[in-house]
N, C-alpha and C. Protein backbone atom coordinates (compact mmCIF):
# COMPACT_ATOMS: atom_id res chain seq x y z
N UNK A 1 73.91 96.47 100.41
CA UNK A 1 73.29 97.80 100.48
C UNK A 1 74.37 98.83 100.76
N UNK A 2 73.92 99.83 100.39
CA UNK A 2 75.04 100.93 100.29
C UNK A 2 74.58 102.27 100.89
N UNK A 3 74.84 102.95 102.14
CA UNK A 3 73.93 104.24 102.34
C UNK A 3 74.99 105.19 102.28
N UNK A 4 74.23 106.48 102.20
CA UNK A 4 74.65 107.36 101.47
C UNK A 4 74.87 108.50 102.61
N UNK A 5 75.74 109.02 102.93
CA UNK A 5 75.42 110.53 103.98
C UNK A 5 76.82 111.52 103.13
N UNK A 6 76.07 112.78 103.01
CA UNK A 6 76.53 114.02 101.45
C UNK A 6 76.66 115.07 101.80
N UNK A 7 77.88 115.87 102.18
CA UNK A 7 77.44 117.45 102.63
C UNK A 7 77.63 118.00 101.36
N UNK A 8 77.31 117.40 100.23
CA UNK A 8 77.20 117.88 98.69
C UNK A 8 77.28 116.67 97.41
N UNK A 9 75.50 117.00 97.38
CA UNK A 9 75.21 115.96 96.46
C UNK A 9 76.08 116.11 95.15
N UNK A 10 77.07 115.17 94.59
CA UNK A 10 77.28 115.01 93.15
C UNK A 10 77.29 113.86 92.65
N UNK A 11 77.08 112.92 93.36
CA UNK A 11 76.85 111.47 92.48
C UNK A 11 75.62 110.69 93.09
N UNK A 12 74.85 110.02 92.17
CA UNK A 12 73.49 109.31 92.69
C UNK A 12 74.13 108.52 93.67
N UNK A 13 73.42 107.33 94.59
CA UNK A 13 73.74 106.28 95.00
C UNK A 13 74.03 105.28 94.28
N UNK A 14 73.19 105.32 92.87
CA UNK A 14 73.67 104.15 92.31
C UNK A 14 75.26 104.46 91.90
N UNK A 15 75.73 105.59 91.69
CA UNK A 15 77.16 105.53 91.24
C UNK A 15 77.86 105.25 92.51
N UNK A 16 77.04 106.05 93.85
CA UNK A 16 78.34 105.55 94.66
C UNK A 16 78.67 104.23 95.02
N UNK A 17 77.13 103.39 94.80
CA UNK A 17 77.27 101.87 95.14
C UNK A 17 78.40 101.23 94.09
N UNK A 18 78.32 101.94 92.75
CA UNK A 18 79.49 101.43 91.74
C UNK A 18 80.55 101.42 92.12
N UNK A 19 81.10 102.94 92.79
CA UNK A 19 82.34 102.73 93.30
C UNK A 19 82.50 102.10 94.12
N UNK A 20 82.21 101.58 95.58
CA UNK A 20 82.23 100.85 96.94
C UNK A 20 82.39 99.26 95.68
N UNK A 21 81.87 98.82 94.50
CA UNK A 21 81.32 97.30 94.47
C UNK A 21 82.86 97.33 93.29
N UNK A 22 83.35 98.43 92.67
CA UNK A 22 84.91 98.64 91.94
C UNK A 22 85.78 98.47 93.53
N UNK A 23 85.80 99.26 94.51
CA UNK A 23 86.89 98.93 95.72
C UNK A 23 86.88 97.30 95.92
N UNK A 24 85.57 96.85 96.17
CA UNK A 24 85.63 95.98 96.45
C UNK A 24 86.23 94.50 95.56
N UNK A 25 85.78 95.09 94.25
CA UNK A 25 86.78 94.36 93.48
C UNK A 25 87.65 94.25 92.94
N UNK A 26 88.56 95.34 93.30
CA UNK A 26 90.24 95.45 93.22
C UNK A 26 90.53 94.65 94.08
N UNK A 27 89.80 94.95 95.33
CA UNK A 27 90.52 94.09 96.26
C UNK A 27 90.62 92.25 96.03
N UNK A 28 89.48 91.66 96.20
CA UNK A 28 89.12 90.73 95.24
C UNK A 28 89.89 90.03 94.20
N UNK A 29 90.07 90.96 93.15
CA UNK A 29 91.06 90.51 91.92
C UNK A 29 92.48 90.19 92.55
N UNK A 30 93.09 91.16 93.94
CA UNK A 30 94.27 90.84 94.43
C UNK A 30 94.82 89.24 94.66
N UNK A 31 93.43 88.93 95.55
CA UNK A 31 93.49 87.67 95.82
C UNK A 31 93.27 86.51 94.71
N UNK A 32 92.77 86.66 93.41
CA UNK A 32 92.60 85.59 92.25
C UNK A 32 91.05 85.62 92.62
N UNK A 33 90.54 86.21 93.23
CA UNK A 33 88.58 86.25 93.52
C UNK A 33 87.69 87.30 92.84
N UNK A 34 87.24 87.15 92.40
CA UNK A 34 85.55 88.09 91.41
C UNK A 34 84.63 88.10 91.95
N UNK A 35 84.38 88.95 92.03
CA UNK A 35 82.48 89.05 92.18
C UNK A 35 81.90 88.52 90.98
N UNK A 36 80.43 88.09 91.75
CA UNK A 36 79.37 87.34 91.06
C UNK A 36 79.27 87.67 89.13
N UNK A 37 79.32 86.87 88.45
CA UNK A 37 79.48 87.15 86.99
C UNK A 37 78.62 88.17 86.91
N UNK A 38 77.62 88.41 87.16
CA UNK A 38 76.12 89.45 86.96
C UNK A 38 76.63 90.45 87.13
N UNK A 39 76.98 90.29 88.61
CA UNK A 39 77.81 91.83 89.49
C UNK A 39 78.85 92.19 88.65
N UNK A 40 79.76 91.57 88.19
CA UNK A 40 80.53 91.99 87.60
C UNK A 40 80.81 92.74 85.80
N UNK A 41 79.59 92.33 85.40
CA UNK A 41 79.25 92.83 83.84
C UNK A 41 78.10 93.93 84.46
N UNK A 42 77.52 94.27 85.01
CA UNK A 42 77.42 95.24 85.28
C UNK A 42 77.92 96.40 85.76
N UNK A 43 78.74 95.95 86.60
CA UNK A 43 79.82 97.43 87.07
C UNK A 43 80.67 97.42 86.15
N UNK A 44 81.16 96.38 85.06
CA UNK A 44 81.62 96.99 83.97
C UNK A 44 80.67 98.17 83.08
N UNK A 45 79.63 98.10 83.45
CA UNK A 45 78.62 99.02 82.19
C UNK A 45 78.74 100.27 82.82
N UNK A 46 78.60 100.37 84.59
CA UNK A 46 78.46 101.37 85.13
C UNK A 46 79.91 102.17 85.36
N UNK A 47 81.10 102.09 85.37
CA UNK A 47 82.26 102.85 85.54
C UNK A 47 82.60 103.06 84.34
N UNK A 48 81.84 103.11 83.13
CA UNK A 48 82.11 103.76 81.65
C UNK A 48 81.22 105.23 82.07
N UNK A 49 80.50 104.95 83.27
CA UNK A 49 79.90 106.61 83.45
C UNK A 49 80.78 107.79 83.34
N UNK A 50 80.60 108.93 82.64
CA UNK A 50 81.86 110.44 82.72
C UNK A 50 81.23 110.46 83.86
N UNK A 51 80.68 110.50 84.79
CA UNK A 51 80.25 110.93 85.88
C UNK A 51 81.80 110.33 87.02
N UNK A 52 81.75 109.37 86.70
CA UNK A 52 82.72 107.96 87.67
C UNK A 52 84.03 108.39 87.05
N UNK A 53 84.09 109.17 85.86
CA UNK A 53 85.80 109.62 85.05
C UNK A 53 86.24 110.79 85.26
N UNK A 54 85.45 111.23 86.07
CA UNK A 54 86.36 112.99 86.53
C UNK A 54 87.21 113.00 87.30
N UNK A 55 87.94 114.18 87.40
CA UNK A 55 88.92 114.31 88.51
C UNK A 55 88.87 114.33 89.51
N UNK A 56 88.60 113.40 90.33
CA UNK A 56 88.24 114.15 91.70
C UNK A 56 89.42 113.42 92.80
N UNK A 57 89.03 113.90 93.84
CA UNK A 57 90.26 113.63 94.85
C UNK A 57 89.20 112.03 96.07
N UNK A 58 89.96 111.13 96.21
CA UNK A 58 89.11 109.86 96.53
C UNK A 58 90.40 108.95 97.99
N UNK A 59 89.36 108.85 98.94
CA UNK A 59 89.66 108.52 99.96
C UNK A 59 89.37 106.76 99.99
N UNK A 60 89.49 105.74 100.29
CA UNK A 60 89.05 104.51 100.26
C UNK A 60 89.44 103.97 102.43
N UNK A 61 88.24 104.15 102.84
CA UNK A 61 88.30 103.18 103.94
C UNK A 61 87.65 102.13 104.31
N UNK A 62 88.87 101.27 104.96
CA UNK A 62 88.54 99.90 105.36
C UNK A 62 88.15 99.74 106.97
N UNK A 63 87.25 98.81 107.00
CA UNK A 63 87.10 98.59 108.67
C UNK A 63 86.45 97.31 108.75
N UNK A 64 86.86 96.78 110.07
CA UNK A 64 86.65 95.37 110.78
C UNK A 64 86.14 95.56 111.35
N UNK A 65 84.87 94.83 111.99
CA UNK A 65 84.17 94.61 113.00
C UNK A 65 83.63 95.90 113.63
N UNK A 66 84.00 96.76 112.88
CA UNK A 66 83.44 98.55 112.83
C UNK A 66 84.35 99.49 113.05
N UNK A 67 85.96 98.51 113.76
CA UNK A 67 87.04 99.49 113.66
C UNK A 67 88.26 99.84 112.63
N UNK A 68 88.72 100.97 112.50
CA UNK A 68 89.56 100.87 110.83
C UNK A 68 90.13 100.00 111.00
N UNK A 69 90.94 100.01 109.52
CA UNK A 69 91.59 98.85 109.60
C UNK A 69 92.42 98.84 108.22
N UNK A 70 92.03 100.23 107.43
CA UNK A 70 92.79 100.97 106.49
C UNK A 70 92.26 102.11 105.79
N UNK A 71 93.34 103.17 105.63
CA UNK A 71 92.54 104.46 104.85
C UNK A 71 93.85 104.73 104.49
N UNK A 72 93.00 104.88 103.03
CA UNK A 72 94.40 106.38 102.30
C UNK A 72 93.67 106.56 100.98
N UNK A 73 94.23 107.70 100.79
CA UNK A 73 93.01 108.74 99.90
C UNK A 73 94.49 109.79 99.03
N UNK A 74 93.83 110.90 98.23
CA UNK A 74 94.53 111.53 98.03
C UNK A 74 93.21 112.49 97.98
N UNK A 75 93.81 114.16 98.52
CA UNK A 75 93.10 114.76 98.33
C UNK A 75 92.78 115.58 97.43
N UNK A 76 93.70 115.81 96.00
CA UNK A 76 93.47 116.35 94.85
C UNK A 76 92.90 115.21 93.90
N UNK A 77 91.94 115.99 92.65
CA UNK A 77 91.87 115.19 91.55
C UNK A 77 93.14 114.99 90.66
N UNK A 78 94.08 114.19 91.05
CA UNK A 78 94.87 113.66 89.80
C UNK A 78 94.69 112.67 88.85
N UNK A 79 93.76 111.97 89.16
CA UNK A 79 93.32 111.12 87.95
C UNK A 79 91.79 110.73 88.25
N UNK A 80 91.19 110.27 87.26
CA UNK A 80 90.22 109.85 87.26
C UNK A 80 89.56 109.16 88.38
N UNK A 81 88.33 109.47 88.38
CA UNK A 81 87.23 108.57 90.12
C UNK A 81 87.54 107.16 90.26
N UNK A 82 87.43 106.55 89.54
CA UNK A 82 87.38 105.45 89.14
C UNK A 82 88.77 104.59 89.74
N UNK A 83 89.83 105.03 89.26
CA UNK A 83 91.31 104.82 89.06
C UNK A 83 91.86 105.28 90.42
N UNK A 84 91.19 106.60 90.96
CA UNK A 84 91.46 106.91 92.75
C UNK A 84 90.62 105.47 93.13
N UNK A 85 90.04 105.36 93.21
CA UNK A 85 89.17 104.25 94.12
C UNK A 85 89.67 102.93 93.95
N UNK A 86 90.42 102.51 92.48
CA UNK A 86 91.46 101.09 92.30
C UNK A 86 92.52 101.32 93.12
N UNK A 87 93.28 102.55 92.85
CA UNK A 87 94.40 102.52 93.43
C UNK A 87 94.68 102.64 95.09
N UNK A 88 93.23 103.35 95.42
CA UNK A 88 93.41 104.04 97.15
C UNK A 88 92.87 102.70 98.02
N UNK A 89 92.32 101.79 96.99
CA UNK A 89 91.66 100.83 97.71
C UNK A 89 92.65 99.64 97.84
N UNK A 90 93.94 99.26 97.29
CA UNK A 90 94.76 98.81 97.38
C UNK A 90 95.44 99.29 98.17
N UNK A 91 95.86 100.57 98.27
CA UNK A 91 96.59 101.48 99.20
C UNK A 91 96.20 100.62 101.03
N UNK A 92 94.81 101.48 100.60
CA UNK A 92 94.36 101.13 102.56
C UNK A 92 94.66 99.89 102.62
N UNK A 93 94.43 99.28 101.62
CA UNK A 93 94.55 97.68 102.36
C UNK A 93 96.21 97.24 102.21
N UNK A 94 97.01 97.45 101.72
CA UNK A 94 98.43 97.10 101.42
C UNK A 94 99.60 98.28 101.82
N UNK A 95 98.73 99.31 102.13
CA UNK A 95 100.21 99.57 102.72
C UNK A 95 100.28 101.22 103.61
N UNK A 96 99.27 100.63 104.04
CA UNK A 96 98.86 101.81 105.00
C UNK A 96 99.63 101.49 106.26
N UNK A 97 100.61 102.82 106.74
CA UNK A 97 102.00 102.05 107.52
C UNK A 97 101.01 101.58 108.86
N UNK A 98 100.53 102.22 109.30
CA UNK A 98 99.56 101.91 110.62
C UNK A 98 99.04 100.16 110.79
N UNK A 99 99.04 99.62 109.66
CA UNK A 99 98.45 98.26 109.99
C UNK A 99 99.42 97.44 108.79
N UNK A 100 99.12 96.07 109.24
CA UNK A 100 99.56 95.01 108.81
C UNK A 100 99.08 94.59 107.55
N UNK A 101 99.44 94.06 105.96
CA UNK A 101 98.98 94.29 105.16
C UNK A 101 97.62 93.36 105.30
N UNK A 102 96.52 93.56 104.29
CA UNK A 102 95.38 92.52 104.65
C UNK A 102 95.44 91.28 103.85
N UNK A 103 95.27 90.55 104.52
CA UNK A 103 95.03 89.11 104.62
C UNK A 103 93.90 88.03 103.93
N UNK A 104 93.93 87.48 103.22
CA UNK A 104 92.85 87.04 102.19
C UNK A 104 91.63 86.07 103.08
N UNK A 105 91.98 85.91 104.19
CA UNK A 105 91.11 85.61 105.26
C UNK A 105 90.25 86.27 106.10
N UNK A 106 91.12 87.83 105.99
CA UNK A 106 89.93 89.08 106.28
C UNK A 106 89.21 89.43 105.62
N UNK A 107 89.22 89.63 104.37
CA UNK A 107 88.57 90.24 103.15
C UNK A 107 87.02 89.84 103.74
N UNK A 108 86.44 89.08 103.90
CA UNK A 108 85.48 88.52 104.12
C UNK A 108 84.33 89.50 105.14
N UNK A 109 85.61 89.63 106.05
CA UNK A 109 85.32 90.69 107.28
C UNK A 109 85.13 91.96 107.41
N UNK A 110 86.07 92.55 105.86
CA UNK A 110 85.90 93.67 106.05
C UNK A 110 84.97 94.55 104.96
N UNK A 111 84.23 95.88 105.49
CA UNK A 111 83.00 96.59 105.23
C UNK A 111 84.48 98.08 104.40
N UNK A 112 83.70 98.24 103.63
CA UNK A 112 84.17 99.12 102.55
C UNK A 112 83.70 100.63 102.47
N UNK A 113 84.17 101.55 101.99
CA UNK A 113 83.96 102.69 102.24
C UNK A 113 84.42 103.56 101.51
N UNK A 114 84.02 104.41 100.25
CA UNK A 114 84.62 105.53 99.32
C UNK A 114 84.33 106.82 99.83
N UNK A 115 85.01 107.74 99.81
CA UNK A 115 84.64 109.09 100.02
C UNK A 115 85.30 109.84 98.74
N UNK A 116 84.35 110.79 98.50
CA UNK A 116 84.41 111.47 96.75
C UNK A 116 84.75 113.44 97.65
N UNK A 117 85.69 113.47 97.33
CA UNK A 117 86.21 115.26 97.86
C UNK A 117 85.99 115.91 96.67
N UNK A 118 85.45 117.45 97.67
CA UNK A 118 85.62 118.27 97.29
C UNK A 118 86.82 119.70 96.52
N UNK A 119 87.14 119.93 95.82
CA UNK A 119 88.28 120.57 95.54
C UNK A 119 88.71 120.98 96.95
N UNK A 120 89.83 120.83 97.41
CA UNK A 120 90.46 121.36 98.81
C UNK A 120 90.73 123.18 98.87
N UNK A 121 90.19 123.79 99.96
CA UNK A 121 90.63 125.56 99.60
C UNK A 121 91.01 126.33 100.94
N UNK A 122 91.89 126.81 100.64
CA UNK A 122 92.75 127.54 102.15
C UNK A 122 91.48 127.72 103.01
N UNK A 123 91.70 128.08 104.27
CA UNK A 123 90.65 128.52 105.14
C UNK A 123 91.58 129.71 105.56
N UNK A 124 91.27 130.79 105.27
CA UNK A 124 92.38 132.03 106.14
C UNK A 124 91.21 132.44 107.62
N UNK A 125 92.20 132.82 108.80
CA UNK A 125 91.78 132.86 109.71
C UNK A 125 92.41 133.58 110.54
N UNK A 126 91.80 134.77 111.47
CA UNK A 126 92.21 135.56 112.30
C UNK A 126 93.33 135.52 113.56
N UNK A 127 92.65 134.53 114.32
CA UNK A 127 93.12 133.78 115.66
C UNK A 127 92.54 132.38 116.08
N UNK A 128 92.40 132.12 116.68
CA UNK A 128 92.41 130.64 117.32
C UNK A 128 90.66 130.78 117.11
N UNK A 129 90.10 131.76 117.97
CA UNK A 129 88.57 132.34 117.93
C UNK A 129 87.57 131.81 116.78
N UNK A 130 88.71 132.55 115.56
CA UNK A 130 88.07 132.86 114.15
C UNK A 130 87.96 131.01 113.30
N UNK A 131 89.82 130.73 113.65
CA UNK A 131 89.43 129.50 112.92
C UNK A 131 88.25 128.31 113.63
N UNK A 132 88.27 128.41 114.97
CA UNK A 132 87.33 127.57 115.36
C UNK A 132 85.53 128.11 114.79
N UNK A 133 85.40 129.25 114.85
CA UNK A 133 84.25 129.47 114.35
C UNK A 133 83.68 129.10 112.85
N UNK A 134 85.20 129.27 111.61
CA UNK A 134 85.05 129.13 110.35
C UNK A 134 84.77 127.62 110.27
N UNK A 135 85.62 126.45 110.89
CA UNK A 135 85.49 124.81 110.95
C UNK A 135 84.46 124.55 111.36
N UNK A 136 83.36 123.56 110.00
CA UNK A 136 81.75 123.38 110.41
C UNK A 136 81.79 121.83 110.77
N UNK A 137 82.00 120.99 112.20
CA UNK A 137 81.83 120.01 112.36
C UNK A 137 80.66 118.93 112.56
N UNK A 138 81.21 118.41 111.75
CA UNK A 138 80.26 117.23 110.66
C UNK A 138 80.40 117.65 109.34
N UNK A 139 81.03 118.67 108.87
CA UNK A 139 80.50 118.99 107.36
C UNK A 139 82.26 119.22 106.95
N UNK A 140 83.07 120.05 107.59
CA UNK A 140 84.28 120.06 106.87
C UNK A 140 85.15 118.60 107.16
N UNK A 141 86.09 118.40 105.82
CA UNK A 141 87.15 117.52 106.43
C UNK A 141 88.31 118.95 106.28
N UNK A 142 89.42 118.58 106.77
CA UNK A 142 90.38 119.37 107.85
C UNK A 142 91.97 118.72 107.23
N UNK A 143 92.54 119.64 106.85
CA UNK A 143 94.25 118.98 106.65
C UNK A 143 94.91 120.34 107.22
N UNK A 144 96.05 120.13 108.11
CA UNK A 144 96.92 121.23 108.38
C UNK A 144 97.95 121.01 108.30
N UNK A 145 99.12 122.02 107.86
CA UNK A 145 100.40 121.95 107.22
C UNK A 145 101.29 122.89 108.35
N UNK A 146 102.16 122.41 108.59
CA UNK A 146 103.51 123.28 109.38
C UNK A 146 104.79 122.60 108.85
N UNK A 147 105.47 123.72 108.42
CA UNK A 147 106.93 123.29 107.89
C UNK A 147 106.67 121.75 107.34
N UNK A 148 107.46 120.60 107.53
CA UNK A 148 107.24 119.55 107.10
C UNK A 148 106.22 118.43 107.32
N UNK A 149 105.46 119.11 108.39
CA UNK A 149 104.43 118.27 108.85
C UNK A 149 103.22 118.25 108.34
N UNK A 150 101.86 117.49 108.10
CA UNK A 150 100.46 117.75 107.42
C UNK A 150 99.88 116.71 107.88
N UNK A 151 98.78 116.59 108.09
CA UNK A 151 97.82 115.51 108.08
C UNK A 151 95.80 116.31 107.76
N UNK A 152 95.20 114.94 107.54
CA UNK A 152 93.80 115.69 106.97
C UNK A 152 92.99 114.31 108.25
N UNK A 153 92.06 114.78 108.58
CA UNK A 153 90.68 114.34 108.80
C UNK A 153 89.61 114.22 107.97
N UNK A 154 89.23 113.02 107.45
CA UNK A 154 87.74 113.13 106.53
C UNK A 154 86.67 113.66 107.51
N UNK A 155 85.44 114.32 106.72
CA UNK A 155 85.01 114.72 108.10
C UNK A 155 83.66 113.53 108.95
N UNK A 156 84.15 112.64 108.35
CA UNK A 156 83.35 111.39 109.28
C UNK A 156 84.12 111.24 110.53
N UNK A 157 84.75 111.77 110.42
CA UNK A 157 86.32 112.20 112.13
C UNK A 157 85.21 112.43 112.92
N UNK A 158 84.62 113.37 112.90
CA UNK A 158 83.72 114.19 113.54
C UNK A 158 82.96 112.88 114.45
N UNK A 159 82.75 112.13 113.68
CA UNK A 159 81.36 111.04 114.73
C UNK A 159 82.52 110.65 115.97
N UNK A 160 83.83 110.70 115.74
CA UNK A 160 84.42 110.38 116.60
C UNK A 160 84.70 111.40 117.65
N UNK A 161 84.64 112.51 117.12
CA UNK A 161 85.61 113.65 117.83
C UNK A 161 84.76 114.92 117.67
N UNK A 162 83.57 115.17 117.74
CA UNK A 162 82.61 115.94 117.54
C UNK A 162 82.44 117.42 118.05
N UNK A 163 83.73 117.43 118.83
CA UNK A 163 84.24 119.13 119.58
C UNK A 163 85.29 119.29 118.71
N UNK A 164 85.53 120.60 118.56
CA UNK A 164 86.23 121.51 117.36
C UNK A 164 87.85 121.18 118.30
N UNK A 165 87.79 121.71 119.11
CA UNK A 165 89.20 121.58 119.80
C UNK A 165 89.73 120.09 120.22
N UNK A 166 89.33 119.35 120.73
CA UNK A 166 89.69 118.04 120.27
C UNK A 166 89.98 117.18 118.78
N UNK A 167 88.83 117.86 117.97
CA UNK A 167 89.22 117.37 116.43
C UNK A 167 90.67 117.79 116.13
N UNK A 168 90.53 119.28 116.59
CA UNK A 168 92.10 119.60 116.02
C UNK A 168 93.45 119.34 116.60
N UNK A 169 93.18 118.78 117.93
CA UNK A 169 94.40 118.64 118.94
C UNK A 169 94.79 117.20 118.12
N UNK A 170 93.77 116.36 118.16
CA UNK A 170 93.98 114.97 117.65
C UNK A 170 94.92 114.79 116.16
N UNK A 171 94.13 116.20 115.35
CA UNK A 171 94.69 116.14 114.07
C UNK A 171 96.41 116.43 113.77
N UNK A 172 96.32 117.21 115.30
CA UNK A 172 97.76 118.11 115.22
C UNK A 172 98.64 116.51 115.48
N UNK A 173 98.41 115.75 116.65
CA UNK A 173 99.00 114.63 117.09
C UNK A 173 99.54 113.66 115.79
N UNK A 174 98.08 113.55 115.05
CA UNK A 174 98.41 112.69 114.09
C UNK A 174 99.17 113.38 112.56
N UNK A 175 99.79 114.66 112.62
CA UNK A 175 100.82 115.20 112.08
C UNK A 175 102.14 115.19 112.58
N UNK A 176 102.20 114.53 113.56
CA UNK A 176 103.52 114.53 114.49
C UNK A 176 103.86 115.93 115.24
N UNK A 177 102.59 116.70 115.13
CA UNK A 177 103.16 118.06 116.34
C UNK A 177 102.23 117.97 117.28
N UNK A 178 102.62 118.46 118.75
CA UNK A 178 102.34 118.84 119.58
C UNK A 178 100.82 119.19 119.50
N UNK A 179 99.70 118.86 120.80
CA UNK A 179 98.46 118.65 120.59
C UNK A 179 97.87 120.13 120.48
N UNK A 180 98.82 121.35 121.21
CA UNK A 180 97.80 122.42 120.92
C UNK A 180 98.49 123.53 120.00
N UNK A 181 99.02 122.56 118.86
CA UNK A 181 99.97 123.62 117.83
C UNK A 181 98.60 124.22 117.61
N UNK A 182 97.36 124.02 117.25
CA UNK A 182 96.59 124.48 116.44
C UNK A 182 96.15 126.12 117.03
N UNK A 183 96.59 125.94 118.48
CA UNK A 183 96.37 127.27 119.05
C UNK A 183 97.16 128.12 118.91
N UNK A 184 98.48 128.06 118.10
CA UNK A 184 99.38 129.04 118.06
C UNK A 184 99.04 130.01 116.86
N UNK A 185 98.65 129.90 115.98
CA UNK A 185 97.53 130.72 114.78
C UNK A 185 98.60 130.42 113.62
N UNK A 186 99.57 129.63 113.35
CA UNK A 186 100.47 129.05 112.32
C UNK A 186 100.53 128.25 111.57
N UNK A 187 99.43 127.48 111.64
CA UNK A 187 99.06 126.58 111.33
C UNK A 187 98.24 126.96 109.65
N UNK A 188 99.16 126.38 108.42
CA UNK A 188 97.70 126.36 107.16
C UNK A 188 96.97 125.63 106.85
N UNK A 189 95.46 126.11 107.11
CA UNK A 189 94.48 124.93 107.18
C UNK A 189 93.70 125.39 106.00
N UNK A 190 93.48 123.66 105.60
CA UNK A 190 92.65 123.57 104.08
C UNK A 190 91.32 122.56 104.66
N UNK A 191 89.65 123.17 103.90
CA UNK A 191 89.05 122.39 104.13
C UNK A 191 88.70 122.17 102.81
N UNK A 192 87.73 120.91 103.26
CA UNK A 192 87.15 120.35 102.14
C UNK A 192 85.86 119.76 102.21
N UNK A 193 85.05 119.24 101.51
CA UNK A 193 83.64 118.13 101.92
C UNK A 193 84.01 117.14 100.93
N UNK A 194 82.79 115.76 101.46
CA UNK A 194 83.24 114.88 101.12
C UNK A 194 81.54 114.61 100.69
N UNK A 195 81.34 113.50 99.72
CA UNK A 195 80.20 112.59 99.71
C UNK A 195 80.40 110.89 99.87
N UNK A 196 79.78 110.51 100.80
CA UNK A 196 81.03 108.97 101.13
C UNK A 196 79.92 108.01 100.79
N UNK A 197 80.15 106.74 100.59
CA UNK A 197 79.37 105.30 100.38
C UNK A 197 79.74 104.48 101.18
N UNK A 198 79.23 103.66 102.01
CA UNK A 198 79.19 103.06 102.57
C UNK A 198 78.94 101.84 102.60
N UNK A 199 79.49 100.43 102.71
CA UNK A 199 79.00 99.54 102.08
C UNK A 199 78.31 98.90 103.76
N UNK A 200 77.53 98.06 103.48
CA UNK A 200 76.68 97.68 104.82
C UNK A 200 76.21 96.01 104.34
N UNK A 201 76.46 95.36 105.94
CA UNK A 201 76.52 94.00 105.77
C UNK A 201 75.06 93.82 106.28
């Protein structure tokens, strides 16, 4: 089963279940393993969808026992839905520097996860005041840029971090700056939304 939570409907469930059951079988194919013959001539029928071939920008996370355990995404459409979700889903699992690559003994363990972005667009902002008021938590994901530094939050961050000023202190940390750069008003912040799938055991 696959549930669905959308701060902008653009793909049914049945497509997003397509993509989550394609992650899942990149991963799969890594190891010399397929899904069920059935399962598998069918999601061949279903990722010929133009719906599943647009550009969009595609996040792929992994998690164990409910904690991550890999993510990496890109946030522009550079290639096709489909082809983000082969490639990002290999990514999280192989070489996401944060963890150890995965293991054909975990696979088993681990619960799957696509997120489909929205075109990414500056957020311009007054002062510290303004940008906290413009950031809608639960609904935006969040990337901020200083000189060489950047990092993004999908905004499923939020279930974790559900205050605006903690989301962003955390985000600043996990860019390698200082937790209250975000208060200095220097910071360029891009949001975005996401529609994610979820795969469920």
């Amino acid at each position: 089963m696959v549930s669905l939570r959308a701060s902008r409907q653009t793909l049914s469930e049945a497509q997003g279940h397509a993509l989550v059951a394609l992650a899942r079988q990149t991963l799969l194919a890594h190891f010399n393993r397929s899904l069920p013959e059935d399962q598998a001539a069918a999601l061949e029928r279903q990722i010929k969808d133009p719906v599943l071939n647009q550009l969009c920008g595609t996040f792929v996370t992994l998690k164990k026992n409910g904690r991550l355990r890999g993510c990496i995404g890109s946030l522009e459409g550079r290639q096709p839905l489909v082809e983000g979700v082969r490639s990002n889903a290999l990514n999280a699992a192989f070489h996401d520097p944060r963890f150890s690559p995965l293991d054909s003994r975990e696979l088993d363990r681990i619960s799957v996860e696509v997120s489909v972005l929205t075109e990414p667009h500056s957020l311009d902002y007054r002062d510290v005041d303004d940008l906290l008021a413009k950031i809608r938590p639960g609904v935006d994901g969040v990337t901020i840029r200083k000189n060489f530094s950047g990092a993004t939050f999908l905004p499923q961050v939020w279930e974790q971090l559900p205050e605006t000023e903690e989301f962003l202190s955390h985000l600043c940390m996990k860019a390698g700056l200082p937790a209250d750069t975000w208060r200095d008003g220097e910071l360029a912040v891009e949001i975005y939304q996401v529609q994610y799938f979820e795969e469920m055991h």
